[in-house]
C-alpha atoms as a PDB file:
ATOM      1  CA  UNK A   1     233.424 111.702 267.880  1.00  0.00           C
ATOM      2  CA  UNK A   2     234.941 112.769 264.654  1.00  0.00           C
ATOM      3  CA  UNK A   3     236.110 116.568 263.333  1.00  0.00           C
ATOM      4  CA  UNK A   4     236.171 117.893 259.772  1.00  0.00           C
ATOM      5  CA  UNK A   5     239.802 117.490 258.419  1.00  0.00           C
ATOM      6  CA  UNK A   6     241.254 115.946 261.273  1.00  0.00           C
ATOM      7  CA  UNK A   7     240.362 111.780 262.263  1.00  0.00           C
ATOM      8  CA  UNK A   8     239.309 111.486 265.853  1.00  0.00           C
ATOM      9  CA  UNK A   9     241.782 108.835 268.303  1.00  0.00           C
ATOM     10  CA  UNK A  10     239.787 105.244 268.246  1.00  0.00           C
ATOM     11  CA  UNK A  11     237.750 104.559 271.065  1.00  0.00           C
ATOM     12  CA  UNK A  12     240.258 102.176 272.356  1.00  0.00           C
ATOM     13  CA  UNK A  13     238.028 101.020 275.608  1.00  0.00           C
ATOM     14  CA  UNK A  14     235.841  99.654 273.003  1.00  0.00           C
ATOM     15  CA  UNK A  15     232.325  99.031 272.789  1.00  0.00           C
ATOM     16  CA  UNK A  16     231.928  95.409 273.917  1.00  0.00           C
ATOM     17  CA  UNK A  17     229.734  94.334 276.657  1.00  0.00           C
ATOM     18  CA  UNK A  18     232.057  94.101 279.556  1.00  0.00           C
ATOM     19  CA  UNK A  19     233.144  97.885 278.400  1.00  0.00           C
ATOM     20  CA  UNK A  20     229.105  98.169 278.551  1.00  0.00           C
ATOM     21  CA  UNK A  21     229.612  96.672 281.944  1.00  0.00           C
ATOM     22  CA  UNK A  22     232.111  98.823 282.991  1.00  0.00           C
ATOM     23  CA  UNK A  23     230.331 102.058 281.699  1.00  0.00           C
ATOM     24  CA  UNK A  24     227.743 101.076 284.535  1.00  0.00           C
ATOM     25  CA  UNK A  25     229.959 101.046 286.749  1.00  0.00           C
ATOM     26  CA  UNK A  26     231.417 103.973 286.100  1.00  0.00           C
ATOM     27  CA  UNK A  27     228.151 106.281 286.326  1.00  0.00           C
ATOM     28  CA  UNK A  28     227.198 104.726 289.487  1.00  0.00           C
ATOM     29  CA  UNK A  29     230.308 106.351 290.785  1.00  0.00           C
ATOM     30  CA  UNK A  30     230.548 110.007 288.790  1.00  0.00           C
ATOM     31  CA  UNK A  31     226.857 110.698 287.969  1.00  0.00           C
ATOM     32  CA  UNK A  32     226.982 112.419 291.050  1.00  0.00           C
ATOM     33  CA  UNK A  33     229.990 114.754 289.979  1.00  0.00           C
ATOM     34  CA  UNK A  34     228.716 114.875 286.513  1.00  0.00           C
ATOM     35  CA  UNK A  35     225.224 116.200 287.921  1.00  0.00           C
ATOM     36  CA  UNK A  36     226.989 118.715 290.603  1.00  0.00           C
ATOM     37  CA  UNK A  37     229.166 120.190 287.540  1.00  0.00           C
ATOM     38  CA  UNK A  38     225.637 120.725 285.628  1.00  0.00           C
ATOM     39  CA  UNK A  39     223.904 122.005 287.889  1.00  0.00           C
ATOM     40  CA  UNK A  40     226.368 124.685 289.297  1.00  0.00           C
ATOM     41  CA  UNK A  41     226.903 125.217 285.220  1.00  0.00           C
ATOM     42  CA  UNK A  42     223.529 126.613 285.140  1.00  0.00           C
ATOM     43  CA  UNK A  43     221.309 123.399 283.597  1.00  0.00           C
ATOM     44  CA  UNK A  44     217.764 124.350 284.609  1.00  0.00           C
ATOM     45  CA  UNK A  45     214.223 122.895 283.429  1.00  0.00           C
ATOM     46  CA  UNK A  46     213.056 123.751 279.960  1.00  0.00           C
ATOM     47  CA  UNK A  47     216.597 123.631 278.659  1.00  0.00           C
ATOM     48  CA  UNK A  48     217.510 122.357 274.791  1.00  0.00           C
ATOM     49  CA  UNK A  49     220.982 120.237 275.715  1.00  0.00           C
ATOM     50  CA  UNK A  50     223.448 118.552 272.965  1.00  0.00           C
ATOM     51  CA  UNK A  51     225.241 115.636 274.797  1.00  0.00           C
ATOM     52  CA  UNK A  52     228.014 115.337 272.104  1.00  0.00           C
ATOM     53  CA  UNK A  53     229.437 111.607 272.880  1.00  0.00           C
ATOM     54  CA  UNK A  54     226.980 110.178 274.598  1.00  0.00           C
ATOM     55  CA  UNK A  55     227.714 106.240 274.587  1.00  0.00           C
ATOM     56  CA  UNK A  56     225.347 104.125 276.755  1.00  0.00           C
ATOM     57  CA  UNK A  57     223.625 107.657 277.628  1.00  0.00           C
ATOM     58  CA  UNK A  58     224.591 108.306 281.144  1.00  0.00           C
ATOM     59  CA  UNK A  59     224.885 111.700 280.865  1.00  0.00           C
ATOM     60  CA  UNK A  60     222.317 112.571 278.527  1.00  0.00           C
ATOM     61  CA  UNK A  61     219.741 111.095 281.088  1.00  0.00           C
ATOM     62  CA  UNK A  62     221.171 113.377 283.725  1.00  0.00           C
ATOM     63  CA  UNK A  63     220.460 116.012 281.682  1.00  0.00           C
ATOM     64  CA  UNK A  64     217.645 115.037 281.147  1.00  0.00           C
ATOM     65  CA  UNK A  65     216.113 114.632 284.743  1.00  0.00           C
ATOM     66  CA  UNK A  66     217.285 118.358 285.167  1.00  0.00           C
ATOM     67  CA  UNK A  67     216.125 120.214 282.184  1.00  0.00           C
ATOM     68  CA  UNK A  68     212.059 118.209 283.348  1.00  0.00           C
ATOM     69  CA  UNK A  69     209.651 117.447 280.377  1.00  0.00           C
ATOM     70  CA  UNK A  70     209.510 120.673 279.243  1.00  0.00           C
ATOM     71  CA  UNK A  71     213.266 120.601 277.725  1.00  0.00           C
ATOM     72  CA  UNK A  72     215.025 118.278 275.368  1.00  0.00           C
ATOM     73  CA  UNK A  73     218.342 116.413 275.257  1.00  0.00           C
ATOM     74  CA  UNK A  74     219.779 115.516 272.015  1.00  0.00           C
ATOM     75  CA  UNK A  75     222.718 112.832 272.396  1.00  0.00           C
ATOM     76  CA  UNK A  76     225.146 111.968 269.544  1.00  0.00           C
ATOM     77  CA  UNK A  77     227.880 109.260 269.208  1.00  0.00           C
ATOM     78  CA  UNK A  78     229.581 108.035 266.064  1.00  0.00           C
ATOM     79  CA  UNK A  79     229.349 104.139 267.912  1.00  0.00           C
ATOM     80  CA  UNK A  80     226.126 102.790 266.907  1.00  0.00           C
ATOM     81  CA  UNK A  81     226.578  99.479 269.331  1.00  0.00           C
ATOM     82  CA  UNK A  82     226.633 102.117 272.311  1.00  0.00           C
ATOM     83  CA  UNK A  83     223.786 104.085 270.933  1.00  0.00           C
ATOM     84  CA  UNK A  84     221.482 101.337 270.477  1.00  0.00           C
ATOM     85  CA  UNK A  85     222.099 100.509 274.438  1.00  0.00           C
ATOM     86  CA  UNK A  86     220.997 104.428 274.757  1.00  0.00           C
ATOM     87  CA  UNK A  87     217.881 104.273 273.219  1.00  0.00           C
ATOM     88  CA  UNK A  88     217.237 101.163 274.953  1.00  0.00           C
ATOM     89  CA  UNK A  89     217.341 102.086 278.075  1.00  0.00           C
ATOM     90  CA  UNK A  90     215.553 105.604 277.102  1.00  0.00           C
ATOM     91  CA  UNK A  91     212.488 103.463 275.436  1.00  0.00           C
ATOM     92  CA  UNK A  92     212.385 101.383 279.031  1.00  0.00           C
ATOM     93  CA  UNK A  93     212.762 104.509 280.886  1.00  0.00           C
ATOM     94  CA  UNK A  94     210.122 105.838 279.160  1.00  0.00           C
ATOM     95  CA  UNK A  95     212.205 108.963 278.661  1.00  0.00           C
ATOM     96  CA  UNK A  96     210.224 111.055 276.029  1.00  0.00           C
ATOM     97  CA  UNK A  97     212.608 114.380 276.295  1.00  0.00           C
ATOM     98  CA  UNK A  98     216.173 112.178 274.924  1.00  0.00           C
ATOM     99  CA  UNK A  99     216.897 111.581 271.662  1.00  0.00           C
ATOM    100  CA  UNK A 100     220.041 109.566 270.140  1.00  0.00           C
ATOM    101  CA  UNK A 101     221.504 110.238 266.674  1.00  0.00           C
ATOM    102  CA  UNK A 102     224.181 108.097 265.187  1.00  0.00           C
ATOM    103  CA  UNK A 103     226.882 110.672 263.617  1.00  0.00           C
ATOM    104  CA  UNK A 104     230.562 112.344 263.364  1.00  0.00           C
ATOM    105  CA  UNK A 105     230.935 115.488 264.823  1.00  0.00           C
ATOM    106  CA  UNK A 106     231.593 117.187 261.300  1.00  0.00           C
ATOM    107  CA  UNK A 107     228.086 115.689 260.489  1.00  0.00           C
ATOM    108  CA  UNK A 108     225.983 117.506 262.942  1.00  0.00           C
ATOM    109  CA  UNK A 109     222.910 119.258 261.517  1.00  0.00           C
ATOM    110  CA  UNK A 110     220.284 121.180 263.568  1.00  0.00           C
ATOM    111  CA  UNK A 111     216.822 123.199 263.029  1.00  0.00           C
ATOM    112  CA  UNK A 112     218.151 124.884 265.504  1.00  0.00           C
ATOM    113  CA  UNK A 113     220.534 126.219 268.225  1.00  0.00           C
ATOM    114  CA  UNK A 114     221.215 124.320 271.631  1.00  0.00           C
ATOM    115  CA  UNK A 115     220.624 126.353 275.274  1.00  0.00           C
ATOM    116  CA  UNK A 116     223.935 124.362 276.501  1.00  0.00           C
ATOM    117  CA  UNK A 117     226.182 121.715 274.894  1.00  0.00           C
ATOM    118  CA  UNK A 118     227.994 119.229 277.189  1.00  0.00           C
ATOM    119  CA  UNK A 119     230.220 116.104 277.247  1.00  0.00           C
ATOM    120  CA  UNK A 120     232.114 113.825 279.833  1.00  0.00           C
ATOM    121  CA  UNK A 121     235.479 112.139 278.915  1.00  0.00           C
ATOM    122  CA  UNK A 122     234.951 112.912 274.950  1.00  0.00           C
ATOM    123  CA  UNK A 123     238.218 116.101 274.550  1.00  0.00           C
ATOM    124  CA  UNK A 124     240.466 113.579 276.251  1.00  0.00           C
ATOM    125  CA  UNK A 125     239.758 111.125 272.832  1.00  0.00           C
ATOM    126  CA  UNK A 126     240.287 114.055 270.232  1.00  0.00           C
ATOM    127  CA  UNK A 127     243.660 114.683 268.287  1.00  0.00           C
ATOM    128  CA  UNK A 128     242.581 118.676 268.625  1.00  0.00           C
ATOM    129  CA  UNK A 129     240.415 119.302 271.526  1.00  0.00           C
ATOM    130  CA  UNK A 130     240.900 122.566 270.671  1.00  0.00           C
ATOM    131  CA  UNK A 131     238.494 122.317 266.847  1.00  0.00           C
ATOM    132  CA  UNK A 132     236.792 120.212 268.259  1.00  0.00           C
ATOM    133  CA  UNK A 133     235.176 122.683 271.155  1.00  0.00           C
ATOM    134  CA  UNK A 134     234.689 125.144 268.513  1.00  0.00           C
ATOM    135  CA  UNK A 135     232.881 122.545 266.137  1.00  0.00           C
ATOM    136  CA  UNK A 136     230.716 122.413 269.071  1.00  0.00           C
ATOM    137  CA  UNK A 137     230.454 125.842 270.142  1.00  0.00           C
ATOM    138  CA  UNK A 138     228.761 126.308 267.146  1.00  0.00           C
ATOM    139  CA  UNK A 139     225.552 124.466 268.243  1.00  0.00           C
ATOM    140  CA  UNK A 140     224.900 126.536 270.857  1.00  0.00           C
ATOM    141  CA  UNK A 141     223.249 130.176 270.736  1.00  0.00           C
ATOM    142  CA  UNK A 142     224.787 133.251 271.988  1.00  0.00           C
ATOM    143  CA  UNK A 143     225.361 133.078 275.922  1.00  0.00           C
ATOM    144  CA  UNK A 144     224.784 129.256 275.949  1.00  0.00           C
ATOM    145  CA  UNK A 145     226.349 126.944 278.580  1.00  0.00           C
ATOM    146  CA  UNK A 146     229.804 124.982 277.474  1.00  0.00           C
ATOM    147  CA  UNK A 147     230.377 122.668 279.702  1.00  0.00           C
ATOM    148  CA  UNK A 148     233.027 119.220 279.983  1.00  0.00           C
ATOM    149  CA  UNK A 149     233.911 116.944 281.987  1.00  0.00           C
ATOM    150  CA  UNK A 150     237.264 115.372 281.829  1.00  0.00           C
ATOM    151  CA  UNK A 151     240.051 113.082 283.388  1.00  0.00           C
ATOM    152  CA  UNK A 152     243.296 113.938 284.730  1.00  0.00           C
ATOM    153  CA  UNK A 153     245.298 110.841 285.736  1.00  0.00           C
ATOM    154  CA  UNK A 154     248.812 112.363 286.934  1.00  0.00           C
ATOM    155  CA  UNK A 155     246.956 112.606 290.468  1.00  0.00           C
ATOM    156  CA  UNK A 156     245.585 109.080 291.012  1.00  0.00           C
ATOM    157  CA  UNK A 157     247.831 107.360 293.928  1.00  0.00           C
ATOM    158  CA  UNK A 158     247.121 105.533 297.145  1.00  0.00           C
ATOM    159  CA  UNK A 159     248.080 106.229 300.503  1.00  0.00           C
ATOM    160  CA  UNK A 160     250.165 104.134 302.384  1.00  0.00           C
ATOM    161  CA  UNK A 161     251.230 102.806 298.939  1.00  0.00           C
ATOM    162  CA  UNK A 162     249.131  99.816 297.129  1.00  0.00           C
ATOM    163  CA  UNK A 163     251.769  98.478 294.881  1.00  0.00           C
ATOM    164  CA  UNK A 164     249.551  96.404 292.407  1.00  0.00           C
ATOM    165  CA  UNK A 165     247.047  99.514 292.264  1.00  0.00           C
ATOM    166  CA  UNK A 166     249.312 101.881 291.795  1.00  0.00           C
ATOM    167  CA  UNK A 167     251.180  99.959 288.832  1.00  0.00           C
ATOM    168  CA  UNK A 168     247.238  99.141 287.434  1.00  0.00           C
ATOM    169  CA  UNK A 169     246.900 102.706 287.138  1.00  0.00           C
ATOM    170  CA  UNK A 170     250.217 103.615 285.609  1.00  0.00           C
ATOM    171  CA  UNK A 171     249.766 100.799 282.912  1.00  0.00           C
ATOM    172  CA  UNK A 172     246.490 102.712 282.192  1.00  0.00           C
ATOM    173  CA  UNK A 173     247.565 105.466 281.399  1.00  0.00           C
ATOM    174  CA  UNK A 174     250.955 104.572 279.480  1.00  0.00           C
ATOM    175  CA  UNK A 175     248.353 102.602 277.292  1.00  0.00           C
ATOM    176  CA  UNK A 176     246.498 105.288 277.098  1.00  0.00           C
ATOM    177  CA  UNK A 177     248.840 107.687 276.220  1.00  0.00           C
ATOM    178  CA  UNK A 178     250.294 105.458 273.508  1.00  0.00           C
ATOM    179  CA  UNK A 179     246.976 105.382 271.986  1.00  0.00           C
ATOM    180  CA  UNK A 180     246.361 108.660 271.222  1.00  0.00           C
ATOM    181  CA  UNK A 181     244.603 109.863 274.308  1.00  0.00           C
ATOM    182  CA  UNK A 182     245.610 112.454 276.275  1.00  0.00           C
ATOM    183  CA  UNK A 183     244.991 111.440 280.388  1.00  0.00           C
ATOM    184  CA  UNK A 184     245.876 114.734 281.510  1.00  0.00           C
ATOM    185  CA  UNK A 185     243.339 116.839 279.737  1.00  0.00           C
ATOM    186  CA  UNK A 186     241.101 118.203 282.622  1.00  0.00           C
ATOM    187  CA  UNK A 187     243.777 120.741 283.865  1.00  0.00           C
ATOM    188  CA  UNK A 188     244.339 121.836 280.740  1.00  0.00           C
ATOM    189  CA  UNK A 189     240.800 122.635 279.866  1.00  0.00           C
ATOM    190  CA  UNK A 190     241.039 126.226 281.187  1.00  0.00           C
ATOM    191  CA  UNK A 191     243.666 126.736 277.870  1.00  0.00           C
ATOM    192  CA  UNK A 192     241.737 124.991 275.796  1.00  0.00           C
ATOM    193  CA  UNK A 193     238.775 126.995 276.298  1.00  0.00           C
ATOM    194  CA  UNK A 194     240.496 129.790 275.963  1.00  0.00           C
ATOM    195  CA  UNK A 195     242.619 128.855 272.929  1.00  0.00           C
ATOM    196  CA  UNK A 196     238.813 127.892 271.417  1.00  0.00           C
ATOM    197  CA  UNK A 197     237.778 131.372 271.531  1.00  0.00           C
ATOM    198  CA  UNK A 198     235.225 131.182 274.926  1.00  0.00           C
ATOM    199  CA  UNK A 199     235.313 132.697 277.886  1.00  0.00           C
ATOM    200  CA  UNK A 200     237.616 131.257 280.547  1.00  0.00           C
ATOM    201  CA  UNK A 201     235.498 128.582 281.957  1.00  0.00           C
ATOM    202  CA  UNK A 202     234.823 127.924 285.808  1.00  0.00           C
ATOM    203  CA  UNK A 203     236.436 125.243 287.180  1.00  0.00           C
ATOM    204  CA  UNK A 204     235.968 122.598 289.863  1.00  0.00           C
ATOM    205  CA  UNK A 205     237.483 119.366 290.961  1.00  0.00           C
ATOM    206  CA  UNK A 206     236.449 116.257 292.958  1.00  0.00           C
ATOM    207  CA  UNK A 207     237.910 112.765 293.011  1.00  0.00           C
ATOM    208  CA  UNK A 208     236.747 109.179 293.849  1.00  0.00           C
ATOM    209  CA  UNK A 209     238.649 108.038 297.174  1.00  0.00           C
ATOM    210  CA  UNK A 210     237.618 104.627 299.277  1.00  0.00           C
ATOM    211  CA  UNK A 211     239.609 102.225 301.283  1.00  0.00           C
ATOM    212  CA  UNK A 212     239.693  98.172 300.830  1.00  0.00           C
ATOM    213  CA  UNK A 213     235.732  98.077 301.634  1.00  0.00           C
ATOM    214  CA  UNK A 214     234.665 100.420 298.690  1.00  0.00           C
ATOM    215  CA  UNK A 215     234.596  97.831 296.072  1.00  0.00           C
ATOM    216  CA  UNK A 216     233.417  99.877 293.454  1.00  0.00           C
ATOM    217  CA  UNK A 217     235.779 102.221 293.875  1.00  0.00           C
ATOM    218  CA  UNK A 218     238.179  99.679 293.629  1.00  0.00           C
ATOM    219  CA  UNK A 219     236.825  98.254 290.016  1.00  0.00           C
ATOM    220  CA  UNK A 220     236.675 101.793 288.514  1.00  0.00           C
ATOM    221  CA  UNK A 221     240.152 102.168 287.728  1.00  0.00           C
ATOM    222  CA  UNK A 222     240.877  98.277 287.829  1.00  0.00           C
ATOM    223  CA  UNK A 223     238.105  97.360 285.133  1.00  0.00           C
ATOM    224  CA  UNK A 224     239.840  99.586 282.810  1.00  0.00           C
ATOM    225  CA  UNK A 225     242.924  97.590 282.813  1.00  0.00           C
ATOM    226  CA  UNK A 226     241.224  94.590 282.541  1.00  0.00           C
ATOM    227  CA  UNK A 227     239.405  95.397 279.111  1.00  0.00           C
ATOM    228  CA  UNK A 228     242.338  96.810 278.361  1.00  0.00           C
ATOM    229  CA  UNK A 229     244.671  93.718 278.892  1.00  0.00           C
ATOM    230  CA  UNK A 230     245.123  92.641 275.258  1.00  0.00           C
ATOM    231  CA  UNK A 231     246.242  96.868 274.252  1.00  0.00           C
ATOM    232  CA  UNK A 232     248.832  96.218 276.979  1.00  0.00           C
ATOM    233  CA  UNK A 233     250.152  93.404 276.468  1.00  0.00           C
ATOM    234  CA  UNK A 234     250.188  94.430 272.546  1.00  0.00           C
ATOM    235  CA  UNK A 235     251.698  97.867 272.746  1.00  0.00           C
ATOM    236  CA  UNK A 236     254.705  96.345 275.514  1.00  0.00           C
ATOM    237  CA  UNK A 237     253.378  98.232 278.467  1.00  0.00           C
ATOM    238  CA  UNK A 238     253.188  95.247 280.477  1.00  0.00           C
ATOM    239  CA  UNK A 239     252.784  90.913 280.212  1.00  0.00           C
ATOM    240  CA  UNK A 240     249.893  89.080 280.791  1.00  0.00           C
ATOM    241  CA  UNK A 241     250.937  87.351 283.532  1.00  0.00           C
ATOM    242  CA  UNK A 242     251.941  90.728 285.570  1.00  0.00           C
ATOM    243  CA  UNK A 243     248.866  92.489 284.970  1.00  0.00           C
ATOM    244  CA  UNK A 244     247.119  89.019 286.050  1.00  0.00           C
ATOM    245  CA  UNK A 245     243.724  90.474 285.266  1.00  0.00           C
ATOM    246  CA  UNK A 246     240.956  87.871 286.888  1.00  0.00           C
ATOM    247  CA  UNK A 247     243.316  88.634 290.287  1.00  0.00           C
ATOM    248  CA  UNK A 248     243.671  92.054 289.752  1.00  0.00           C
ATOM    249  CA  UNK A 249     240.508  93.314 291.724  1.00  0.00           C
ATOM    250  CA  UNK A 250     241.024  90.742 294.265  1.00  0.00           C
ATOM    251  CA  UNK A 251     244.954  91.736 294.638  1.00  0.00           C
ATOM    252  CA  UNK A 252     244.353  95.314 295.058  1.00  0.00           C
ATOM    253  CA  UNK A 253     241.941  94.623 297.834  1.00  0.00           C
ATOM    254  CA  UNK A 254     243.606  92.455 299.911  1.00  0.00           C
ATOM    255  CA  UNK A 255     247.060  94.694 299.883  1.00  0.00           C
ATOM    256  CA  UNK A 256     244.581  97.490 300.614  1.00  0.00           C
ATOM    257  CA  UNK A 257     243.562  95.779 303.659  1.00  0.00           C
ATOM    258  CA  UNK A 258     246.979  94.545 304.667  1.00  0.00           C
ATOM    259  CA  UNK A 259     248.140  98.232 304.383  1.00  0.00           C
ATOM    260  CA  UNK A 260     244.447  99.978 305.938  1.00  0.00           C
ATOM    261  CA  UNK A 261     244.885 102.151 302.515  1.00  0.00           C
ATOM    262  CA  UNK A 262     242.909 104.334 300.443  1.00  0.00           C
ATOM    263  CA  UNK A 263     243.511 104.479 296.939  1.00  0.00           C
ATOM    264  CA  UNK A 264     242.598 107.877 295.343  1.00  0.00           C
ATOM    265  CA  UNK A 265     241.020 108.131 291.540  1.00  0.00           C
ATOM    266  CA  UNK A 266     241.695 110.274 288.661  1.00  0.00           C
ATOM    267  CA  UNK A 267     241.037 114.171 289.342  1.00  0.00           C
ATOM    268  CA  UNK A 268     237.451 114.162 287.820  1.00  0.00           C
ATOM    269  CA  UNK A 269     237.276 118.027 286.471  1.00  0.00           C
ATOM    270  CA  UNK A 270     234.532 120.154 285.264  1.00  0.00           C
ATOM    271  CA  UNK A 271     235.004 123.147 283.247  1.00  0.00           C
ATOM    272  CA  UNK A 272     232.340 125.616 281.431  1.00  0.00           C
ATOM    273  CA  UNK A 273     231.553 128.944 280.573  1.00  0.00           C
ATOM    274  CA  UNK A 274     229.326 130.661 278.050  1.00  0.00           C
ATOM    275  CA  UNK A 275     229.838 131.159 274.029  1.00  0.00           C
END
């Protein structure tokens, strides 16, 4: 998403099919801490919810399936390519409470106020997360839920060590990092929120933890570096030929079962609070 006066960091995942792919992926494994953080943020039926950044619509639909018929969730993303695989699936879905809107942040416009405005893995894009919650705040009425979702990568590691995972998941995040993105954001939501002018938010973390047979657990961190390959080879983090990216999956799992590891995921945190 974009901000008045300030350019928003590139989506540097992209929006191409295997990132599609990927997305998938991805909410089969954190719906289900996306949905805990709403619901223990106070989502109920009958709620009016902004998803700001909603992509393929992922959490928009969660949203969605809380706040029943009776509410309404209004998604918006700047990437048209992702939105149109939003409405698609809402159309064969037949979800008649989600609506997508193609804009920048700066551009938002509404009839009126939102109950609750939320977001997963959109501060951790923004050159000033900081404007860019108060841009936001400003859709949602007085005592409305804030509520985000967000990465923190320092705490990913595997135990005994995986060598190839662990150096997947530092390339990552040096690309990351050298792309504008900041992959440390979720424990530094608490000062952001604060710094934003709310209340300071509630917190909670989980993680996503498996050993060699969790597969998907595996390709969550793994996928990333793979449609990343061409950003890290291109920015010097690290050659083709080491990052190896059709072996990488296959790699990690085999030194995980060598080793009878378990490779731990980003800290997945949720903070929110009311404007």
């Amino acid at each position: 998403m974009g901000i008045s006066d300030c350019a928003a960091s590139a989506y540097v995942l992209g929006h191409s099919d295997r990132e599609l792919e990927r997305l998938r992926l991805q909410a089969k494994l954190i719906d289900p801490i996306t949905q805990h953080f709403l619901i223990e943020a106070g989502i109920v039926p009958g709620m009016r919810i902004l998803d700001v950044g909603s992509g393929a619509g992922d959490v928009a639909f969660l949203a969605a399936n809380l706040v029943g018929p009776a509410g309404q969730v209004v998604g918006v993303d700047r990437s048209a390519v992702a939105l149109a695989t939003a409405l698609s699936r809402a159309q064969k879905q037949e979800r008649a409470n989600v609506t997508f809107h193609e804009c920048e942040l700066s551009a938002m416009a509404f009839d009126q106020p939102f109950d609750a405005a939320i977001g997963r893995y959109v501060l951790c894009f923004q050159p000033d997360p900081v404007s860019t919650l108060r841009v936001i705040a400003k859709q949602v009425h007085s005592g409305g839920i804030i509520l985000f979702h967000e990465p923190d990568r320092e705490l990913m590691r595997s135990v005994p060590p995986v060598p190839t995972y662990d150096r997947a998941c530092q390339w990552v995040g040096e690309t990351y990092s050298r792309t504008g993105v900041d992959v440390r954001i979720g424990t530094k939501l608490y000062s952001i929120f604060l710094a934003a002018g709310l209340a300071a938010p509630t917190m909670r973390l989980h993680a996503v933890i498996g050993g060699s047979t969790a597969l998907d657990e595996v390709h969550l961190d793994a996928d990333q570096a793979v449609v990343l390959a061409a950003d890290i080879e291109r920015l010097g983090v690290a050659t083709t030929s080491e990052l190896d990216a059709e072996t990488l999956v296959e790699r990690i799992t085999q030194e995980m079962a060598a080793n009878q590891s378990v490779i731990i995921g980003r800290a997945e945190i949720g903070a929110w609070s009311r404007v």
